[in-house]
C-alpha atoms as a PDB file:
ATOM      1  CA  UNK A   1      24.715  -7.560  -1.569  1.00  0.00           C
ATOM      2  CA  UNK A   2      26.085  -4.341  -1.825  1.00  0.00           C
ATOM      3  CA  UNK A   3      29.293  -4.784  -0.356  1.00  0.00           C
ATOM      4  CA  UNK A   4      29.261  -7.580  -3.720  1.00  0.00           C
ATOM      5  CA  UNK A   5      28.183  -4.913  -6.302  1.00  0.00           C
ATOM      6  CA  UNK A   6      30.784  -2.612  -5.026  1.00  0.00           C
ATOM      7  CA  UNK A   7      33.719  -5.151  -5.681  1.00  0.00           C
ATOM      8  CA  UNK A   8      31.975  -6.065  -9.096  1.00  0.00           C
ATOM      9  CA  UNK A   9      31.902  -2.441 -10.435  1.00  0.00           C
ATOM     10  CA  UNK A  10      35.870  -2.024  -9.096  1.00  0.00           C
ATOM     11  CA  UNK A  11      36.632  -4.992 -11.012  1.00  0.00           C
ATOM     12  CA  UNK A  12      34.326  -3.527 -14.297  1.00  0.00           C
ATOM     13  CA  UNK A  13      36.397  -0.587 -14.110  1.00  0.00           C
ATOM     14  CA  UNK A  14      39.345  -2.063 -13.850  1.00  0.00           C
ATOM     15  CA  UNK A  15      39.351  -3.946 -16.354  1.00  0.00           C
ATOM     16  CA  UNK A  16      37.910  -1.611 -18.694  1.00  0.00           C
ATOM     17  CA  UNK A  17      40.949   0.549 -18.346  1.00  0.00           C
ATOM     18  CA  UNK A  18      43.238  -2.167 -18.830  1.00  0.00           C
ATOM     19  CA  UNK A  19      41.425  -3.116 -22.319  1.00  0.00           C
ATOM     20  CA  UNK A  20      42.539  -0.705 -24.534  1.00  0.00           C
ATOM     21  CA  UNK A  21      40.156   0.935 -27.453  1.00  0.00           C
ATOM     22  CA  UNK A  22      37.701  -1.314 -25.965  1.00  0.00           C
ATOM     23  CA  UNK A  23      33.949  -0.680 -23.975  1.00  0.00           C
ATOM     24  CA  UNK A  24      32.449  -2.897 -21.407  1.00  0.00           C
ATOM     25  CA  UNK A  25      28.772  -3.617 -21.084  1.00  0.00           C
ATOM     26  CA  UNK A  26      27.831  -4.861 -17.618  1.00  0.00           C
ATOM     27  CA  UNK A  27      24.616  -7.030 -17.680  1.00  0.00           C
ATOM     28  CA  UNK A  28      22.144  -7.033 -14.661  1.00  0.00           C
ATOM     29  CA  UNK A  29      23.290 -10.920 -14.356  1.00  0.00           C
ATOM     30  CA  UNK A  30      26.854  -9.849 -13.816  1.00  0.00           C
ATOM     31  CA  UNK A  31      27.955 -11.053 -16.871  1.00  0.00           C
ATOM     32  CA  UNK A  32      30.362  -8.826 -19.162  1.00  0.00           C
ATOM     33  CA  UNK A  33      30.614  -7.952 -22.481  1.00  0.00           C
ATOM     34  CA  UNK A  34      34.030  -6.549 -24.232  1.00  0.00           C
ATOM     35  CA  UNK A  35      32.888  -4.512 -27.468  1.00  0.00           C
ATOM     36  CA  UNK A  36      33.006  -1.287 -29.298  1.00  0.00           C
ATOM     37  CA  UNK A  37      30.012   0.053 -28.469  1.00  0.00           C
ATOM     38  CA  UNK A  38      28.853   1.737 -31.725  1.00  0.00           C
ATOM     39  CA  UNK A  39      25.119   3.306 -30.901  1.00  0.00           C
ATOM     40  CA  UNK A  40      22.876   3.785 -27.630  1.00  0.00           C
ATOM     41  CA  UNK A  41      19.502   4.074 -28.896  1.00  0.00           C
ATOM     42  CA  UNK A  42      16.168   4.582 -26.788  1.00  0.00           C
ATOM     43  CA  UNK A  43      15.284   0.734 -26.086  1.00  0.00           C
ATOM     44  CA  UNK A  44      18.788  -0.911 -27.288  1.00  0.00           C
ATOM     45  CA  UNK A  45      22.493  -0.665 -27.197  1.00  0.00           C
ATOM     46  CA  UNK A  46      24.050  -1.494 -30.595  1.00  0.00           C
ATOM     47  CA  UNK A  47      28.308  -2.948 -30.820  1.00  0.00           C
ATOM     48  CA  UNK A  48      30.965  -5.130 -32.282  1.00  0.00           C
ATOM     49  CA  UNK A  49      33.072  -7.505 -30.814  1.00  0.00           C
ATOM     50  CA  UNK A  50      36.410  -7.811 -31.015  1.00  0.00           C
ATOM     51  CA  UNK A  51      36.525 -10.931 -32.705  1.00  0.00           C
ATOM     52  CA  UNK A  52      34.627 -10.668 -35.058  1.00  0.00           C
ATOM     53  CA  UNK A  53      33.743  -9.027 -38.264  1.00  0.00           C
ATOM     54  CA  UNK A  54      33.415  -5.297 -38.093  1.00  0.00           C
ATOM     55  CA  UNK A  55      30.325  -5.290 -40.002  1.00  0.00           C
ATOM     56  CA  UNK A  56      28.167  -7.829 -37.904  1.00  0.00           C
ATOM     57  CA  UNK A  57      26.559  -5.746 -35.397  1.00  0.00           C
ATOM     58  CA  UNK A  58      24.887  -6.908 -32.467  1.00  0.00           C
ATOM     59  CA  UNK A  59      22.601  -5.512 -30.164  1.00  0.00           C
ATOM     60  CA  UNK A  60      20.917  -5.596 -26.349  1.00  0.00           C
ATOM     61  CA  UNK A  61      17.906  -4.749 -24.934  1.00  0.00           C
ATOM     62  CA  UNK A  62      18.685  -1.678 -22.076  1.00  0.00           C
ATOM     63  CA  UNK A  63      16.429  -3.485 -19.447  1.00  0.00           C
ATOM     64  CA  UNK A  64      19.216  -6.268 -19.296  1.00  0.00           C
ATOM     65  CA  UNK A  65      21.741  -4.052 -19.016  1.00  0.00           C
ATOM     66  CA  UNK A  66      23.208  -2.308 -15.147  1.00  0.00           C
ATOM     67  CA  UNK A  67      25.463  -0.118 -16.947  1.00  0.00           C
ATOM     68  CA  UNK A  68      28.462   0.285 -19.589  1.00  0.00           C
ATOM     69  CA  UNK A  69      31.987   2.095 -19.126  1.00  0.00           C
ATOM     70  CA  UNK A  70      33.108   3.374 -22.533  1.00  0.00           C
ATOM     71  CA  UNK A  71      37.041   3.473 -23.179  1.00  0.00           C
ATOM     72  CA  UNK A  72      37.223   6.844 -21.919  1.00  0.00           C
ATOM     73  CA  UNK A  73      36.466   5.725 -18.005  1.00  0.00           C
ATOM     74  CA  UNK A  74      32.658   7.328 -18.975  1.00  0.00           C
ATOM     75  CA  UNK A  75      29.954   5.271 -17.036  1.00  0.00           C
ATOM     76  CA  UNK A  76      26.342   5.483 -18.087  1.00  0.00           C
ATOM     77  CA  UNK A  77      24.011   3.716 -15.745  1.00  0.00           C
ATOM     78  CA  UNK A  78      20.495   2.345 -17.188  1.00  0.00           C
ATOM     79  CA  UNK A  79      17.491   1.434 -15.081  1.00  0.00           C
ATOM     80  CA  UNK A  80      14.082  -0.064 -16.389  1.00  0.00           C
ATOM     81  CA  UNK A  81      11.629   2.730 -17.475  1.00  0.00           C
ATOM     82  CA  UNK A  82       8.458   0.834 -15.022  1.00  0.00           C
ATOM     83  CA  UNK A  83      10.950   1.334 -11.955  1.00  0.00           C
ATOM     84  CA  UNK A  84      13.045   4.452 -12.497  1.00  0.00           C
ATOM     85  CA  UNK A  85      12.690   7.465  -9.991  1.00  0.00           C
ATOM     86  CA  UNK A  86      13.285   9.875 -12.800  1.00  0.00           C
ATOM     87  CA  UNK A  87      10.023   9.005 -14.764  1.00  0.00           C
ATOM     88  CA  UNK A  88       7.945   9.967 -12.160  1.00  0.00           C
ATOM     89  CA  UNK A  89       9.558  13.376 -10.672  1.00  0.00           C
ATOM     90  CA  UNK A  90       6.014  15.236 -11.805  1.00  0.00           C
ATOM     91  CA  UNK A  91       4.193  12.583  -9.697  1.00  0.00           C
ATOM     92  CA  UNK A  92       2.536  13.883  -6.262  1.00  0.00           C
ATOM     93  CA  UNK A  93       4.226  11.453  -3.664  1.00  0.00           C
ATOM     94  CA  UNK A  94       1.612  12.469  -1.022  1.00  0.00           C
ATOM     95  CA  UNK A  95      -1.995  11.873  -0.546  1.00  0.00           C
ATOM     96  CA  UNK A  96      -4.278  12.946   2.363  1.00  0.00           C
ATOM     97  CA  UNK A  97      -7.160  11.102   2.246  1.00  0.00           C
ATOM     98  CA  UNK A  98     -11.078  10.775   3.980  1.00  0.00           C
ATOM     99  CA  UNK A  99     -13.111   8.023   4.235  1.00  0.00           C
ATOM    100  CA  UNK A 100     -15.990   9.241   2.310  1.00  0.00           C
ATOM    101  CA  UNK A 101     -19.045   7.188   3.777  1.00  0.00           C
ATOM    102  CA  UNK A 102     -17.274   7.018   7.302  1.00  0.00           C
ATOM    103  CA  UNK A 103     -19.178  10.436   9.007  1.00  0.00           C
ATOM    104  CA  UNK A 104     -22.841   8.518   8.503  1.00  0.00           C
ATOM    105  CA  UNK A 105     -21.485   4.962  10.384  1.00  0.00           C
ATOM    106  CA  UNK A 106     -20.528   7.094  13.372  1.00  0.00           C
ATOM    107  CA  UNK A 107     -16.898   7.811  13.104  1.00  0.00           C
ATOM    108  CA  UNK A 108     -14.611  10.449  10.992  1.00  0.00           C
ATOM    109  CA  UNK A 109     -11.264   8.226   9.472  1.00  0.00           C
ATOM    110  CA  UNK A 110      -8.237  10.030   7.840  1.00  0.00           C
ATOM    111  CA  UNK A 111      -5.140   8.555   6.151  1.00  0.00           C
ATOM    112  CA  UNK A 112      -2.096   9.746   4.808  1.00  0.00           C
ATOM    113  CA  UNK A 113      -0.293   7.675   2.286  1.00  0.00           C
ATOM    114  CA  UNK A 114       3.103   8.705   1.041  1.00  0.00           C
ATOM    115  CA  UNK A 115       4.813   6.669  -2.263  1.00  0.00           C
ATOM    116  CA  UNK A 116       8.346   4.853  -1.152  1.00  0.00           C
ATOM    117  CA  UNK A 117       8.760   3.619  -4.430  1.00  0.00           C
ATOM    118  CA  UNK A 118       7.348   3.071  -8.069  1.00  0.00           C
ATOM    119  CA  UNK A 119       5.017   0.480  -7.167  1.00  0.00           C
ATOM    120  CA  UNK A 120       5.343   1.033  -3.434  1.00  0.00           C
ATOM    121  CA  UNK A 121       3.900   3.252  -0.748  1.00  0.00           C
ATOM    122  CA  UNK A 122       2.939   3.556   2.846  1.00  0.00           C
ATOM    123  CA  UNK A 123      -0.535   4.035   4.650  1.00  0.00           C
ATOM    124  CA  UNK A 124      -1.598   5.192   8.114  1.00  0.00           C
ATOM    125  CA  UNK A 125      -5.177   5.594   9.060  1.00  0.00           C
ATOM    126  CA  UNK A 126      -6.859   7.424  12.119  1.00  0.00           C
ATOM    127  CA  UNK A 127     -10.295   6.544  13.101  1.00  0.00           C
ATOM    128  CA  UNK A 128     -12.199   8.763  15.354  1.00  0.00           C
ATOM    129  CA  UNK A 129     -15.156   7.131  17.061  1.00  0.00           C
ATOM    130  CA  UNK A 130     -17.885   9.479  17.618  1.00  0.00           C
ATOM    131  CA  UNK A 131     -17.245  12.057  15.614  1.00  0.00           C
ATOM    132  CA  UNK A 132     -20.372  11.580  12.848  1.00  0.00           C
ATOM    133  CA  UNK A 133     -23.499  10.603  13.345  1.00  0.00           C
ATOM    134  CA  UNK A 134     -25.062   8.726  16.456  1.00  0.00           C
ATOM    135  CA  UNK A 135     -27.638   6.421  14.624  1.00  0.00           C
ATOM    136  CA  UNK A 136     -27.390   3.793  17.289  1.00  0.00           C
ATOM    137  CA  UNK A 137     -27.951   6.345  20.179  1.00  0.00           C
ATOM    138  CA  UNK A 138     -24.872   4.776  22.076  1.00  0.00           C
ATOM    139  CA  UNK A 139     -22.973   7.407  22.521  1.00  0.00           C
ATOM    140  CA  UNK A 140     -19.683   6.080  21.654  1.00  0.00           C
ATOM    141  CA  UNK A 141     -16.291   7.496  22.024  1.00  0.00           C
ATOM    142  CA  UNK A 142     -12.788   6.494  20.620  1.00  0.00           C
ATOM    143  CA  UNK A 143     -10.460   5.932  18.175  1.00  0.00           C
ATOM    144  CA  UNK A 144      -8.388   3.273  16.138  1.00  0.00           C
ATOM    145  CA  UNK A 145      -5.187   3.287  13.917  1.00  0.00           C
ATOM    146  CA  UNK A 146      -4.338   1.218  10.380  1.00  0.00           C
ATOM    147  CA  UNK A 147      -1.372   0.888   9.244  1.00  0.00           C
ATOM    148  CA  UNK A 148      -0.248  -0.823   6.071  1.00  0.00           C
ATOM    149  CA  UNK A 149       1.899  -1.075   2.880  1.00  0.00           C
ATOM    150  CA  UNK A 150       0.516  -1.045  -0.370  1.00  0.00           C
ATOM    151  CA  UNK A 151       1.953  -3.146  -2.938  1.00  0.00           C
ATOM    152  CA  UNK A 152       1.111  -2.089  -6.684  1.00  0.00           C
ATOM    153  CA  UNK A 153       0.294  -4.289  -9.304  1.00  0.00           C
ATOM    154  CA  UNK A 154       2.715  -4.768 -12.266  1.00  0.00           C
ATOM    155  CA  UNK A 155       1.163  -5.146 -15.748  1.00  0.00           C
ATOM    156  CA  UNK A 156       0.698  -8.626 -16.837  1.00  0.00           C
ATOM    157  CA  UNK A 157       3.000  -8.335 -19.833  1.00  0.00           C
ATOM    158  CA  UNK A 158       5.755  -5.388 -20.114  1.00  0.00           C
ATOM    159  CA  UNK A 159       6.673  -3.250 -23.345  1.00  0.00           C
ATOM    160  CA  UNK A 160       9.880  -1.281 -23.490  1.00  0.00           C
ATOM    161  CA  UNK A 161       9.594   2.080 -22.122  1.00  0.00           C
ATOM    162  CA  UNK A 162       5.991   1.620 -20.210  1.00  0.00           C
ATOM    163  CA  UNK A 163       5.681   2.862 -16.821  1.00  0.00           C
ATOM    164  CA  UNK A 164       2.954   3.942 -14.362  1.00  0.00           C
ATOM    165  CA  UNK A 165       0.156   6.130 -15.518  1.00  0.00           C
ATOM    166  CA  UNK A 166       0.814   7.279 -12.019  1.00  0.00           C
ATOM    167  CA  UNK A 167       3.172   6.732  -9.121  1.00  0.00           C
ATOM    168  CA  UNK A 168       0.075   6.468  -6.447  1.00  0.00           C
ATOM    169  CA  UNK A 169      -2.455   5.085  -9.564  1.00  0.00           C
ATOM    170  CA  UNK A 170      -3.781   1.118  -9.873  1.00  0.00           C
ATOM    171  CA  UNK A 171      -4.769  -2.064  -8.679  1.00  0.00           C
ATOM    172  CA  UNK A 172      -3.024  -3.268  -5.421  1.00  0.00           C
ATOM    173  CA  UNK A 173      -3.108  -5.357  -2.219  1.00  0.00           C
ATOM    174  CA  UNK A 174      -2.096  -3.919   1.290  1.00  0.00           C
ATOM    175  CA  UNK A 175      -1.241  -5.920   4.257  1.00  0.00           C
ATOM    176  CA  UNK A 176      -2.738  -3.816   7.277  1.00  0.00           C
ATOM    177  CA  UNK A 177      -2.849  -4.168  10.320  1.00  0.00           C
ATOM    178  CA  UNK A 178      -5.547  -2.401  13.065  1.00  0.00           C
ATOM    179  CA  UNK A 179      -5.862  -1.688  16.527  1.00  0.00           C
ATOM    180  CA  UNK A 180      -8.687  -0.177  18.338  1.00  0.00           C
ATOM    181  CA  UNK A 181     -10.706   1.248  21.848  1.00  0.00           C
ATOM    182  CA  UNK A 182     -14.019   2.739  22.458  1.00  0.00           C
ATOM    183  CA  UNK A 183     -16.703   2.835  25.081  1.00  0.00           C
ATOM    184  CA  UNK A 184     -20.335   2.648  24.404  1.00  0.00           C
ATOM    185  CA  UNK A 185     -23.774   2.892  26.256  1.00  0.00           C
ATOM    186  CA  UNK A 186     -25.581  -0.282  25.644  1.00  0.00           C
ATOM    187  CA  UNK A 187     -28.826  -1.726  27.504  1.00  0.00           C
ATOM    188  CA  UNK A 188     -28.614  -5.138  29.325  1.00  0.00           C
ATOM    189  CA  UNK A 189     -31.969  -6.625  27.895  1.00  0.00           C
ATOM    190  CA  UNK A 190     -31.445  -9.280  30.949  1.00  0.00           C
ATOM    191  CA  UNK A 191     -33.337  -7.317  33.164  1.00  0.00           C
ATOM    192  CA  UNK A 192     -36.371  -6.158  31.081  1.00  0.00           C
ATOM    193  CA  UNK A 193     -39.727  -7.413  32.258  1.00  0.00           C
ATOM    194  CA  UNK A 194     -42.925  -6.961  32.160  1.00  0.00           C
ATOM    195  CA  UNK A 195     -45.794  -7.966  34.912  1.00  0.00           C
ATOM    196  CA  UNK A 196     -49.121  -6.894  36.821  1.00  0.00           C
ATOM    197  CA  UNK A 197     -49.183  -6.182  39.893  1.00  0.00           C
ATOM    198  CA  UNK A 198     -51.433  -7.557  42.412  1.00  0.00           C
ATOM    199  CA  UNK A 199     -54.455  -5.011  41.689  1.00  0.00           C
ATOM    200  CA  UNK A 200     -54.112  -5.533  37.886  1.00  0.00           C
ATOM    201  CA  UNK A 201     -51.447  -2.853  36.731  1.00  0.00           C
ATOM    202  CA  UNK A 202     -49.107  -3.514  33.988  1.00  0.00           C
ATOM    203  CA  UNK A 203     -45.623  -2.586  35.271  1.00  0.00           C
ATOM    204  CA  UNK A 204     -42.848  -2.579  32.523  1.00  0.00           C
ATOM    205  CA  UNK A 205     -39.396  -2.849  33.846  1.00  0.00           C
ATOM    206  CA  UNK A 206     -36.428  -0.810  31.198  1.00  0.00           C
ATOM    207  CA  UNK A 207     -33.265  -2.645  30.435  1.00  0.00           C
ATOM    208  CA  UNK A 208     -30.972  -1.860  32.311  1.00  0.00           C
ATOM    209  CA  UNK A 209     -28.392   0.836  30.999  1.00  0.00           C
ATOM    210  CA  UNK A 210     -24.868   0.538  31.551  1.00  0.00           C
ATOM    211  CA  UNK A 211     -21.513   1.665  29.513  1.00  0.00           C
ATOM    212  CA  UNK A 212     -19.179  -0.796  27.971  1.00  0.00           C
ATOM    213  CA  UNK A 213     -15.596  -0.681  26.753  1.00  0.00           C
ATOM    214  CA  UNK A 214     -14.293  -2.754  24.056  1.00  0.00           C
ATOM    215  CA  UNK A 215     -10.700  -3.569  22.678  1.00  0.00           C
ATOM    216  CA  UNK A 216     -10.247  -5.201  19.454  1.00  0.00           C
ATOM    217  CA  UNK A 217      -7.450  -5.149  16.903  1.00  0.00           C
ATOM    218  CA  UNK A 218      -7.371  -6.887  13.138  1.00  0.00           C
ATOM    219  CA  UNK A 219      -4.782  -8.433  10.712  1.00  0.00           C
ATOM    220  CA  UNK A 220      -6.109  -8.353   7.077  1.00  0.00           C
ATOM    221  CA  UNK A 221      -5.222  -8.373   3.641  1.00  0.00           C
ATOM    222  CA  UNK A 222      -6.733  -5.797   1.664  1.00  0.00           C
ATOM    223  CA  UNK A 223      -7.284  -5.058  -1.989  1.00  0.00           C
ATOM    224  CA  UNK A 224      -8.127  -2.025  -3.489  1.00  0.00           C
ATOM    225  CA  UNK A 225      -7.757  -0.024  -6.901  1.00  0.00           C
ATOM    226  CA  UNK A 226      -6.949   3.721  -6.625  1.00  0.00           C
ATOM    227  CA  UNK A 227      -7.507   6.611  -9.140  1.00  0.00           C
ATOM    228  CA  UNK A 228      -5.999   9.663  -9.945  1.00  0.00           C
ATOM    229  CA  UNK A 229      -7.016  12.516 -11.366  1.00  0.00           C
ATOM    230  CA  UNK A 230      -4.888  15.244 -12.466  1.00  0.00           C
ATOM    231  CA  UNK A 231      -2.013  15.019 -10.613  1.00  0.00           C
ATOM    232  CA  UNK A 232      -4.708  16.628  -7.757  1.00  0.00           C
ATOM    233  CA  UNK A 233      -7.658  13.814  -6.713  1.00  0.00           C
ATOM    234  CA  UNK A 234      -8.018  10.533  -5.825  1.00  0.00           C
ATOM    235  CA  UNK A 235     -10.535   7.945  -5.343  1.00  0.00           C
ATOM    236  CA  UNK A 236      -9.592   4.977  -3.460  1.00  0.00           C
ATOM    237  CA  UNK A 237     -12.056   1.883  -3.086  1.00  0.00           C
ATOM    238  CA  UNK A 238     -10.800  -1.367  -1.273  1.00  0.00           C
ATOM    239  CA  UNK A 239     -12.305  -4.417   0.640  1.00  0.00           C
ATOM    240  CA  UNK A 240     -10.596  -6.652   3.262  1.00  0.00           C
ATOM    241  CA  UNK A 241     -10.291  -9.796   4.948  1.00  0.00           C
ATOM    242  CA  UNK A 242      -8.571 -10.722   8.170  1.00  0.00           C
ATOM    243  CA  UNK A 243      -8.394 -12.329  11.524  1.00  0.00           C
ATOM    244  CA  UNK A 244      -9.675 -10.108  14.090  1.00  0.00           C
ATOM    245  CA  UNK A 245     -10.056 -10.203  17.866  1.00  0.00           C
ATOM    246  CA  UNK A 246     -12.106  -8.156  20.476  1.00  0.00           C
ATOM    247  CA  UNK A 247     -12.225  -8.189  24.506  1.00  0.00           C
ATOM    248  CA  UNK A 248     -15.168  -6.137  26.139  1.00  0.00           C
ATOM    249  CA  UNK A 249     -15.978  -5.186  29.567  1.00  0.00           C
ATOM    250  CA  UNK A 250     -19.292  -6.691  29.022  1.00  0.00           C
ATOM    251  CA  UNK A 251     -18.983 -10.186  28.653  1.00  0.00           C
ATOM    252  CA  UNK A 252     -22.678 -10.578  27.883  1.00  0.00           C
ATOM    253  CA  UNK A 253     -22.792  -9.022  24.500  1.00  0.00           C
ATOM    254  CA  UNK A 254     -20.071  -9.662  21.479  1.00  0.00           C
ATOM    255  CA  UNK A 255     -19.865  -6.143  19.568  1.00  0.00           C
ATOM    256  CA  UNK A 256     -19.537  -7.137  15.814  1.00  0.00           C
ATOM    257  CA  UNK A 257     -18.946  -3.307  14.292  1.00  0.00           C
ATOM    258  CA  UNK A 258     -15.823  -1.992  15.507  1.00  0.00           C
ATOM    259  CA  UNK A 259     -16.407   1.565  13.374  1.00  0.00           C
ATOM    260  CA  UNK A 260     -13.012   0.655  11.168  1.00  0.00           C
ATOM    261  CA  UNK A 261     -13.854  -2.623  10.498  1.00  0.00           C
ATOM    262  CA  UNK A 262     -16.224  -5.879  11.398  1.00  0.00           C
ATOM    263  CA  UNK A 263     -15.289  -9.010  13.735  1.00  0.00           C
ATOM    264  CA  UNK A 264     -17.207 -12.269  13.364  1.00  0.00           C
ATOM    265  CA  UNK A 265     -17.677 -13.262  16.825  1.00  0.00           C
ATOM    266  CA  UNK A 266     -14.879 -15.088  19.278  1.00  0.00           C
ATOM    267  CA  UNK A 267     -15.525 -18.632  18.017  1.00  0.00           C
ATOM    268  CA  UNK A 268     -14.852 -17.497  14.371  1.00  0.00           C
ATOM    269  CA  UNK A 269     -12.408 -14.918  14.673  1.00  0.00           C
ATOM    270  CA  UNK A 270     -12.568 -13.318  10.979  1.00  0.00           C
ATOM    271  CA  UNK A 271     -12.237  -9.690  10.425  1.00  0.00           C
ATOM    272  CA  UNK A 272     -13.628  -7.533   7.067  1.00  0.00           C
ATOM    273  CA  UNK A 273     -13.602  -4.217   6.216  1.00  0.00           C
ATOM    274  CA  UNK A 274     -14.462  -2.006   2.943  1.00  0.00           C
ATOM    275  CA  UNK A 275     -14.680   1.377   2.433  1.00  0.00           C
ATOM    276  CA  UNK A 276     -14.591   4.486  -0.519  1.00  0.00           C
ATOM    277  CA  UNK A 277     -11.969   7.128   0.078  1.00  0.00           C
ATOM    278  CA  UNK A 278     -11.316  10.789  -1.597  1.00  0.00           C
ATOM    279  CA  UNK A 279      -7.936  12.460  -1.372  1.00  0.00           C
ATOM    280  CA  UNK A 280      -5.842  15.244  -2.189  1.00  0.00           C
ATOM    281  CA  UNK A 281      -2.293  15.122  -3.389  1.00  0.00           C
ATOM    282  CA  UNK A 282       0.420  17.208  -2.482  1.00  0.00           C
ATOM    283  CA  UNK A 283       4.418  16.817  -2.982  1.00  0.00           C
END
């Protein structure tokens, strides 16, 4: 494809020296135009053709058009205000974030998401198990790793000149994928009893307690909306819905919660995930 556009432009400029007096408007279909061009406005180029009279002036929308050579060998390239680099130069392209809930559901998760693109960035998350707070009393250790790439939504309708609020700002759906370890203590409830003896005591029998280590790893879609404040904060809330799979070395208990995200268990092997993060943006 580029190999094509760089023939096409030799041609343009070709033949826009060999038309004397005359400008060339290349449209973003390939198509040319031989005018005068006689005004390039904000939204529109206005121009005469050749052919015809001198006072009927026509005119074309700068979205439609790749660029124009004047009769001078000047180029001017034009690119669509939504998708132009330039717009968004002031834009923070960086964003370290936290998961904000994550420390109370026994893990600590950091990302980093860095804009490729007007309407397109990167994401990689870090997950580590164990580091928040042990509500379950299992002692878990570990760690797991997203990563994804976030897809922006366009506005339904476009008016000349509009653009992102933001580079890193709106609605937008992420395909992500996981992967995951940790070990756990967990008690084999197998081998709790209860009995009395022969001279009438009540002996209780604990579960057993053993460690377990599990394995699991997710493919979902996600969607999400993202804020920005300032040009300094963030707040990034998302949900998401997968297929999922786990392996333990317990076979006797499925673990649902993975810490980064939720597997149904092995006969309906659905993943989900949600979460609210808060981030800083840097350049």
């Amino acid at each position: 494809m580029n190999y094509l556009r760089l023939i096409i432009s030799i041609l343009f400029v070709a033949i826009a020296v060999q038309l004397n007096a005359q400008d060339v408007i290349l449209k973003k279909n390939n198509e040319l135009i031989n005018c005068k061009i006689k005004e390039v406005g904000l939204d529109e180029i206005k121009y005469i053709l050749p052919d015809h009279p001198a006072d009927l002036l026509f005119s074309i929308d700068k979205d439609n058009i790749d660029k124009i050579v004047l009769e001078n060998g000047m180029e001017m390239v034009f690119k669509k205000a939504m998708t132009d680099p330039e717009n968004y130069k002031e834009n923070k392209k960086n964003a370290l974030k936290i998961d904000f809930l994550s420390p109370i559901t026994g893990n600590t998760t950091f990302a980093y998401e860095r804009s490729l693109k007007p309407g397109r960035s990167i994401e990689g998350t870090l997950g580590i198990i164990g580091l928040g707070a042990n509500i379950d009393d299992n002692n878990a250790g570990g760690a797991f790793v997203k990563f994804g790439i976030k897809f922006i939504k366009d506005p339904d309708y476009y008016l000349r000149g509009m653009r992102y609020a933001h580079i890193l700002k709106g609605s937008y759906i992420k395909p992500e994928f996981a992967f995951g370890a940790f070990s756990r203590n967990y008690y084999d409830w197998r081998y709790e009893s209860s009995y009395y003896d022969q001279w009438g005591n009540w002996i209780y029998v604990e579960p057993k307690k053993s460690r377990e280590t599990v394995v699991s790893g997710t493919l979902q879609l996600v969607f999400g909306k993202q804020w920005v404040f300032d040009n300094v904060f963030l707040v990034d809330m998302h949900a998401g819905i997968g297929y999922g799979f786990s392996t333990s070395s317990n076979d006797y208990y499925d673990a649902g919660y993975h810490y980064g995200y939720t597997i149904a268990p092995t006969e309906f092997p659905m993943s989900f995930s949600s979460g609210i993060k808060i981030g800083y943006l840097f350049k």
